[in-house]
PDB file of N, CA and C in Angstrom:
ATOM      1  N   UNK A   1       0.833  -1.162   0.000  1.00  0.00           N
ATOM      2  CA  UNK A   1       0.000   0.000   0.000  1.00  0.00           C
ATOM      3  C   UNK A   1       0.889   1.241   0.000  1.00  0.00           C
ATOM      4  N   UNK A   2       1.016   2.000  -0.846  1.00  0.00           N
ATOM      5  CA  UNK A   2       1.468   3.234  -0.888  1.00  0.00           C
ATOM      6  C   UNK A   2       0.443   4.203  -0.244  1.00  0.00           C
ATOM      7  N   UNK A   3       1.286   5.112   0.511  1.00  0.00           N
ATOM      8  CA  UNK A   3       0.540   6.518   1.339  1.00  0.00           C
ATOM      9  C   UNK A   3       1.548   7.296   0.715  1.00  0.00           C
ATOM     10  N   UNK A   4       0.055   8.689   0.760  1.00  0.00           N
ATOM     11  CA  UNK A   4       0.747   9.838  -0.134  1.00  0.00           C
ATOM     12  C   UNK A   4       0.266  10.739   0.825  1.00  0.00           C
ATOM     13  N   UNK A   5       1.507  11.812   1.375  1.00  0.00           N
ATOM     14  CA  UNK A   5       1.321  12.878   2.002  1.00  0.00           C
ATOM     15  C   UNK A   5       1.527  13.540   1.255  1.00  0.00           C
ATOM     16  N   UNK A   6       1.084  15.232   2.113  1.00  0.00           N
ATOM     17  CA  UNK A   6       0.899  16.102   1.041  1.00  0.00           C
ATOM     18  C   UNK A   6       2.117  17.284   1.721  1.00  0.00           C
ATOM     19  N   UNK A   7       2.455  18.340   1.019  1.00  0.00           N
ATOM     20  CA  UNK A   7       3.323  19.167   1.912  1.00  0.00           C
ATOM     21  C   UNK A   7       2.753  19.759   2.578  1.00  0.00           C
ATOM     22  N   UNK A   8       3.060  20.252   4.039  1.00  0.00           N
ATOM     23  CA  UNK A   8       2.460  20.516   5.205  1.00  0.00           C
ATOM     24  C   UNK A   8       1.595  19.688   5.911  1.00  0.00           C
ATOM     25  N   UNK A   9       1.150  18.173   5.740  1.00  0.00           N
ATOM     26  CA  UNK A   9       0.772  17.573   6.529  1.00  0.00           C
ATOM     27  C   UNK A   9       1.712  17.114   7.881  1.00  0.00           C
ATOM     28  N   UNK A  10       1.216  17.082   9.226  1.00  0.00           N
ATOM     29  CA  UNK A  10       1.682  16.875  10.017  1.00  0.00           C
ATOM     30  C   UNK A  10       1.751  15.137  10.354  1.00  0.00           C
ATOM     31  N   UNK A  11       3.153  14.869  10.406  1.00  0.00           N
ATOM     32  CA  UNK A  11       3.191  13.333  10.782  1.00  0.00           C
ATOM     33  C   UNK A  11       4.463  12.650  11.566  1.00  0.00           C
ATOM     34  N   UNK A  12       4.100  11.218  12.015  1.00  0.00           N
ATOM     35  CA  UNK A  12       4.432  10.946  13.217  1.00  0.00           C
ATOM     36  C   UNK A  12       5.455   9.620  12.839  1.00  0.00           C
ATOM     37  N   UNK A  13       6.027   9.009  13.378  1.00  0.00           N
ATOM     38  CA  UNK A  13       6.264   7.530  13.414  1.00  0.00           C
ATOM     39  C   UNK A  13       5.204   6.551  13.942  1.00  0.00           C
ATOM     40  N   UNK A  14       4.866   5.545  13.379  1.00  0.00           N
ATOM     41  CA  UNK A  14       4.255   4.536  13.627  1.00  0.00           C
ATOM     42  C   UNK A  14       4.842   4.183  14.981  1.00  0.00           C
ATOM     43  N   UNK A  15       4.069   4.168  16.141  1.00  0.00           N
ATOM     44  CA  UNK A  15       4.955   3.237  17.577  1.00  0.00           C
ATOM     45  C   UNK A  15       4.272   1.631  17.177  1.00  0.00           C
ATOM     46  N   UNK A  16       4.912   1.448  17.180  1.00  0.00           N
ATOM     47  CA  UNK A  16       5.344  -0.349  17.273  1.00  0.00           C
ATOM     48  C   UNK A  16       4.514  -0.801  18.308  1.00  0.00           C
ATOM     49  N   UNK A  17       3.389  -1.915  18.495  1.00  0.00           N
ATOM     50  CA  UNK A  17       3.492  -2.675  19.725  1.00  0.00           C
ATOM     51  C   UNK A  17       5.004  -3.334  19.975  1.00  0.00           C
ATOM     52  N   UNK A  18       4.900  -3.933  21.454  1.00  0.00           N
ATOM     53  CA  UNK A  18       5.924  -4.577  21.868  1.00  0.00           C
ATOM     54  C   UNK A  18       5.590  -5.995  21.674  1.00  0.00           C
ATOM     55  N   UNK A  19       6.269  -6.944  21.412  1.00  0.00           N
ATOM     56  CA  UNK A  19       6.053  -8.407  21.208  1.00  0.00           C
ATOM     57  C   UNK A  19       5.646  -8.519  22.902  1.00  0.00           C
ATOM     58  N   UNK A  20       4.458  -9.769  23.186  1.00  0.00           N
ATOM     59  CA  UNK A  20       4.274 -10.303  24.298  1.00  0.00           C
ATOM     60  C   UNK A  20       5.507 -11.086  24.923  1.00  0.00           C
ATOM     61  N   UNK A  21       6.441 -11.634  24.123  1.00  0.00           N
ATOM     62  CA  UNK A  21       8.089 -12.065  24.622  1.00  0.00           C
ATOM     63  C   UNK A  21       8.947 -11.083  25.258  1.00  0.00           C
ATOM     64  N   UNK A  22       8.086 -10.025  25.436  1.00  0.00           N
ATOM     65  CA  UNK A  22       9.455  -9.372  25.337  1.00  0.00           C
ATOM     66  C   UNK A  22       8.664  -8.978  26.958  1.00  0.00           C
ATOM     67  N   UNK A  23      10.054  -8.549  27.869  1.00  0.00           N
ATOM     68  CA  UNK A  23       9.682  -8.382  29.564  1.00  0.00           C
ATOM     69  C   UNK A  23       9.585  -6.881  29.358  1.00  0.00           C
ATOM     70  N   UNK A  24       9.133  -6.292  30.863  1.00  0.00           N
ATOM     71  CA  UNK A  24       8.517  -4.936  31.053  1.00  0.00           C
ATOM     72  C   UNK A  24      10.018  -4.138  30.835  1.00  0.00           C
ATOM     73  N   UNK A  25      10.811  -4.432  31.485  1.00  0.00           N
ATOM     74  CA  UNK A  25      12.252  -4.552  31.738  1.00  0.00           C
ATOM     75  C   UNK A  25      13.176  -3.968  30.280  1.00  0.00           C
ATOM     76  N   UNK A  26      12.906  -4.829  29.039  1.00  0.00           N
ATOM     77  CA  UNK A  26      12.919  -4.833  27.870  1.00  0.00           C
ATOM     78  C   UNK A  26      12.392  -3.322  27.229  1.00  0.00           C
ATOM     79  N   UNK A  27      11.436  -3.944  27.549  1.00  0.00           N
ATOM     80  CA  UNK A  27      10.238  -2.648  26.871  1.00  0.00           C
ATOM     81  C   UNK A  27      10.776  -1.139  27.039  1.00  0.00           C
ATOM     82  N   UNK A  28      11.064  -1.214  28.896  1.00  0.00           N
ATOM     83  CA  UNK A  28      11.735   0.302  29.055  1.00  0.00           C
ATOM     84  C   UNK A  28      13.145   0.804  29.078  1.00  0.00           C
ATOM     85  N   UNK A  29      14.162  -0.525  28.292  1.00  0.00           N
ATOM     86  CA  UNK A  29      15.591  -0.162  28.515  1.00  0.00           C
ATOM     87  C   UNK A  29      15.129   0.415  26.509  1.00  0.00           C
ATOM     88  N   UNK A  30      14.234  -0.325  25.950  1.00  0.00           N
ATOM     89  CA  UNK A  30      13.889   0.506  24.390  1.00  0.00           C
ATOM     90  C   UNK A  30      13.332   1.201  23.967  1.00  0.00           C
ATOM     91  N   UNK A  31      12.722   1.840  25.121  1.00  0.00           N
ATOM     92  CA  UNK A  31      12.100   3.414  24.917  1.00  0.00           C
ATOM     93  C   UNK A  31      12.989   4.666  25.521  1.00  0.00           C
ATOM     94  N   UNK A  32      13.833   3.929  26.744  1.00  0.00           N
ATOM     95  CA  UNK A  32      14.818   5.254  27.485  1.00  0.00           C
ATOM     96  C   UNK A  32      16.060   5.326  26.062  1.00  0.00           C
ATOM     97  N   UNK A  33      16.693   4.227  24.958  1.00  0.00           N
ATOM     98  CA  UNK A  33      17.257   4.188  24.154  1.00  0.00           C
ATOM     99  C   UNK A  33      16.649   5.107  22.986  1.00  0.00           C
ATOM    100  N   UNK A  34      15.509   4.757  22.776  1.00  0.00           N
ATOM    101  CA  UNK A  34      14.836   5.774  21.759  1.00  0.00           C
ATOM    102  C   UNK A  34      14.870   7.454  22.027  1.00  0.00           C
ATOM    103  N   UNK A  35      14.129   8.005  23.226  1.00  0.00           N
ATOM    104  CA  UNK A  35      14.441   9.050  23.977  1.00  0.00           C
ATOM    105  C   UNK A  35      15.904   9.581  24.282  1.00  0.00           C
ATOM    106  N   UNK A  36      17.439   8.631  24.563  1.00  0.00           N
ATOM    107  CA  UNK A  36      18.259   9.575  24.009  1.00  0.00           C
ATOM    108  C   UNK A  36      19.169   9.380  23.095  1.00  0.00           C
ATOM    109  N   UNK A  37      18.492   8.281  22.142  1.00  0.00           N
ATOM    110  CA  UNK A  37      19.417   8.438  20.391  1.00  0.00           C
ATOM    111  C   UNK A  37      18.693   8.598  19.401  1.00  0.00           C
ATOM    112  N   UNK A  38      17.431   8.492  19.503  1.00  0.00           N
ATOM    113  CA  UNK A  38      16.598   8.607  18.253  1.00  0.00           C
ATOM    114  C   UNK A  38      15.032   9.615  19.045  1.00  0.00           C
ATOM    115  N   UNK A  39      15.336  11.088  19.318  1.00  0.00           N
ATOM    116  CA  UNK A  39      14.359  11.658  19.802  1.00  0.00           C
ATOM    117  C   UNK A  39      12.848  11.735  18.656  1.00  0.00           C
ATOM    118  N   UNK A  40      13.630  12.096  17.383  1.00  0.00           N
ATOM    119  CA  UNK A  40      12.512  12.467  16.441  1.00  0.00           C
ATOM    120  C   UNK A  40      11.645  11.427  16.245  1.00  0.00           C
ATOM    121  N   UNK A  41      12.367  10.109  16.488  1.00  0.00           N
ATOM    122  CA  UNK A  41      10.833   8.944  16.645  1.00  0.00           C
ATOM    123  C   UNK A  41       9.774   9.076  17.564  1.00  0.00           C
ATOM    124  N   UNK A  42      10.067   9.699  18.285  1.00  0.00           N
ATOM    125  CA  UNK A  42       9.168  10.650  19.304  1.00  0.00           C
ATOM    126  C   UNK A  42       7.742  11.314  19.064  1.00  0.00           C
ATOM    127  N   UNK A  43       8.768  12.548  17.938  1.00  0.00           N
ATOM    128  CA  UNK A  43       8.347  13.388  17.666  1.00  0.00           C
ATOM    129  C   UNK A  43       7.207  13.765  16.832  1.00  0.00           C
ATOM    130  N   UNK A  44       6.841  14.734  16.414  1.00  0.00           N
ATOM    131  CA  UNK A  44       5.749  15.209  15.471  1.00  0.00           C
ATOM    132  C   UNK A  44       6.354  16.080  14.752  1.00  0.00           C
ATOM    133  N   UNK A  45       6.112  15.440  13.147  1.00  0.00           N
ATOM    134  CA  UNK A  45       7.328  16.289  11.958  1.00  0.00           C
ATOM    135  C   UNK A  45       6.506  17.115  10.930  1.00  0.00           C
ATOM    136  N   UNK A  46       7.095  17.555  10.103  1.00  0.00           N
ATOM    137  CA  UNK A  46       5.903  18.260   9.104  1.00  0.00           C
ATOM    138  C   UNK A  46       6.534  17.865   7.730  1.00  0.00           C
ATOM    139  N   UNK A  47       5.681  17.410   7.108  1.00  0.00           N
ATOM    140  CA  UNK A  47       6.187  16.986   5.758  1.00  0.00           C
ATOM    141  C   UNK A  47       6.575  18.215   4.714  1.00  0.00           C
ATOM    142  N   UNK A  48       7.955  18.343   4.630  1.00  0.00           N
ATOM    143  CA  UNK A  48       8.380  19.828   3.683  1.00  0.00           C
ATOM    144  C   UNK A  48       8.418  19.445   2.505  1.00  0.00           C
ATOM    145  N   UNK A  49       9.042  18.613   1.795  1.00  0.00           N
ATOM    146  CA  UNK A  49       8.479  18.055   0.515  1.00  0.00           C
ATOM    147  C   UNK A  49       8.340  16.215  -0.137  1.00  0.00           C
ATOM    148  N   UNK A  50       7.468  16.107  -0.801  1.00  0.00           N
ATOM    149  CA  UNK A  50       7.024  14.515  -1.330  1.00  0.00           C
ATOM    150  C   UNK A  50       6.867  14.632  -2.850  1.00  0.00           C
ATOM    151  N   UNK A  51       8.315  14.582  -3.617  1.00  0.00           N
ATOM    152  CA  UNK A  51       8.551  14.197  -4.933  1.00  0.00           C
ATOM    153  C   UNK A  51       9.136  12.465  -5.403  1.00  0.00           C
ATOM    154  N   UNK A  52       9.182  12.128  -6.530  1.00  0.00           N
ATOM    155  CA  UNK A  52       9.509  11.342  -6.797  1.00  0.00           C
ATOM    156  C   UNK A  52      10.809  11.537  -7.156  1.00  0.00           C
ATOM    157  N   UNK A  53      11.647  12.347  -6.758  1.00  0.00           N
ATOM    158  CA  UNK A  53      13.138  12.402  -6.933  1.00  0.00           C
ATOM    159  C   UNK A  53      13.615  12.352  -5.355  1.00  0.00           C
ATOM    160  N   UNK A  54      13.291  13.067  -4.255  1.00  0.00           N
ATOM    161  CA  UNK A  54      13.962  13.420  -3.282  1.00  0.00           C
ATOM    162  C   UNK A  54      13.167  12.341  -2.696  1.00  0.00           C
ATOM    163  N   UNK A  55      11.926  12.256  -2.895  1.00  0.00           N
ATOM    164  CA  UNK A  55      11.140  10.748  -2.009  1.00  0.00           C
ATOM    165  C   UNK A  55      10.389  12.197  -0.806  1.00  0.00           C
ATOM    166  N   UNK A  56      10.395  11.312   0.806  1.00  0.00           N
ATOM    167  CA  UNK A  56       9.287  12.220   1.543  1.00  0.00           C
ATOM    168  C   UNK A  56      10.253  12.819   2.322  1.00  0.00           C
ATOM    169  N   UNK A  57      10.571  13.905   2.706  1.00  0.00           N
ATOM    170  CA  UNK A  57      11.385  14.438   3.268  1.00  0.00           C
ATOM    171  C   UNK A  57      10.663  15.435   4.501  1.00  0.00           C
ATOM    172  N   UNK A  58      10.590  15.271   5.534  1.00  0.00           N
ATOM    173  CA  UNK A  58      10.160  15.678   6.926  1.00  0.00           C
ATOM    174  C   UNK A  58      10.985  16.316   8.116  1.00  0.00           C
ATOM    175  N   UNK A  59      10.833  17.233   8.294  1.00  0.00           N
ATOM    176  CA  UNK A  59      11.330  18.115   9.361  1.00  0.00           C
ATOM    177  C   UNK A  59      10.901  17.794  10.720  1.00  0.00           C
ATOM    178  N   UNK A  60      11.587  17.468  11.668  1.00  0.00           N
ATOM    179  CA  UNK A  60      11.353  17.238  13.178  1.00  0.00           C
ATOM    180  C   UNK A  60      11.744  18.037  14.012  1.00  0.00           C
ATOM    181  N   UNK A  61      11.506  18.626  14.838  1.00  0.00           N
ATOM    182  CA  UNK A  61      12.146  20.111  15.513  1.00  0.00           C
ATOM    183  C   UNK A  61      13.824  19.401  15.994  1.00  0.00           C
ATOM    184  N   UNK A  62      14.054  17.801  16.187  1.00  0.00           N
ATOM    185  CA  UNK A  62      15.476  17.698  16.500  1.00  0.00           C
ATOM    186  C   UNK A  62      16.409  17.556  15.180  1.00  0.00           C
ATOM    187  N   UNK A  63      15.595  17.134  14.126  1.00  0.00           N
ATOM    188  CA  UNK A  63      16.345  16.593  12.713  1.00  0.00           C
ATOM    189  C   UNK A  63      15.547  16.324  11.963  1.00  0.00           C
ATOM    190  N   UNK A  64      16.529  16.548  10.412  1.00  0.00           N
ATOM    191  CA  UNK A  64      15.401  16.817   9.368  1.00  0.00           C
ATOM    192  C   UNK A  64      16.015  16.045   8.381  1.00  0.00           C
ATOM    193  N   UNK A  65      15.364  14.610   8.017  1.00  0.00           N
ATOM    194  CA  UNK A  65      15.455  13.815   7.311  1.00  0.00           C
ATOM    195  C   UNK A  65      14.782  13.678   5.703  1.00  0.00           C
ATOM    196  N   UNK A  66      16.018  13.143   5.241  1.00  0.00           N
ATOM    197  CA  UNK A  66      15.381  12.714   4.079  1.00  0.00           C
ATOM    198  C   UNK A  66      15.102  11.389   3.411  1.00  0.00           C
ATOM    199  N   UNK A  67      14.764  11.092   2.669  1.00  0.00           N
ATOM    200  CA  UNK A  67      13.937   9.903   2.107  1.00  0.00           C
ATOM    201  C   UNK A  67      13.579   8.636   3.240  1.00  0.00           C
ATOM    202  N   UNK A  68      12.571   9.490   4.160  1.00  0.00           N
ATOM    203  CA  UNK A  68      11.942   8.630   5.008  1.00  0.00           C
ATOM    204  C   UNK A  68      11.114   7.590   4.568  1.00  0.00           C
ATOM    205  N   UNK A  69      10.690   6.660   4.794  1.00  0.00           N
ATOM    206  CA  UNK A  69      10.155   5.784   4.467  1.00  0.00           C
ATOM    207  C   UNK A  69       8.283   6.314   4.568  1.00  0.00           C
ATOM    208  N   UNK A  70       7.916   6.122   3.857  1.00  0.00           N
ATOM    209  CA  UNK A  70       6.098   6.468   4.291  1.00  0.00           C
ATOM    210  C   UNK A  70       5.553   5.193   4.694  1.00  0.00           C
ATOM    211  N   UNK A  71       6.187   4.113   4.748  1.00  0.00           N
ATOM    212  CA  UNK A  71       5.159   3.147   5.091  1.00  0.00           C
ATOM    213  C   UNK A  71       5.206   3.567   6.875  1.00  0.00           C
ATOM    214  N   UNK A  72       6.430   4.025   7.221  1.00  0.00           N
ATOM    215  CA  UNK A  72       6.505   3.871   9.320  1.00  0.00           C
ATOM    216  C   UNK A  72       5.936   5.149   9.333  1.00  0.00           C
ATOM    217  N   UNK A  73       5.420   5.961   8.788  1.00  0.00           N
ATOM    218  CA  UNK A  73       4.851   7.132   8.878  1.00  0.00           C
ATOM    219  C   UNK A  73       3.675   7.276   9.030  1.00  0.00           C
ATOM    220  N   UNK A  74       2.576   7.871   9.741  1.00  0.00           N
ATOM    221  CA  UNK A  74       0.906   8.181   9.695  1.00  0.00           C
ATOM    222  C   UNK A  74       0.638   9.819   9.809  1.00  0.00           C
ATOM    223  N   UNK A  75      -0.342  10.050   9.664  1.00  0.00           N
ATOM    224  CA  UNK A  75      -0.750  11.540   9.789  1.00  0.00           C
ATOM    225  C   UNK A  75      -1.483  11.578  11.161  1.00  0.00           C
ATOM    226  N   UNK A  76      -0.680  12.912  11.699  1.00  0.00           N
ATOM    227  CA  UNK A  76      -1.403  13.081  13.315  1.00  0.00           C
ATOM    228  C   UNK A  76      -2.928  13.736  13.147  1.00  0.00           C
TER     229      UNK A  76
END
């Protein structure tokens, strides 16, 4: 399934459930990891541009990536 944002839509990372294997323990040594190496998975980004050359490119107030993937992406 392809998703098509538009420029200026506001969007997020997909959060993941946690597998039922996995302990509470687990769960919060990979969210305190997310919080301080990967904040913008966090975050709420704004889509600055979606061409078929540059791909979806999104601004996060910590970092501003390019050719993000749209499938881990949703609109807030």
């Amino acid at each position: 399934m392809k998703k098509q944002f538009n420029v200026g839509d506001l969007v997020r990372f997909i959060k993941r459930r946690p597998s039922a294997q996995v302990s509470a323990k687990g769960i919060a040594a990979q969210e305190r990891y997310l919080r301080e190496n990967m904040p913008y998975m966090l975050e709420i980004g704004l889509v600055v541009a979606n061409d078929c050359v540059q791909g979806c490119v999104v601004s996060f107030p910590s970092r501003q990536m390019a050719n993000c993937s749209t499938l881990n992406l949703e609109v807030c």
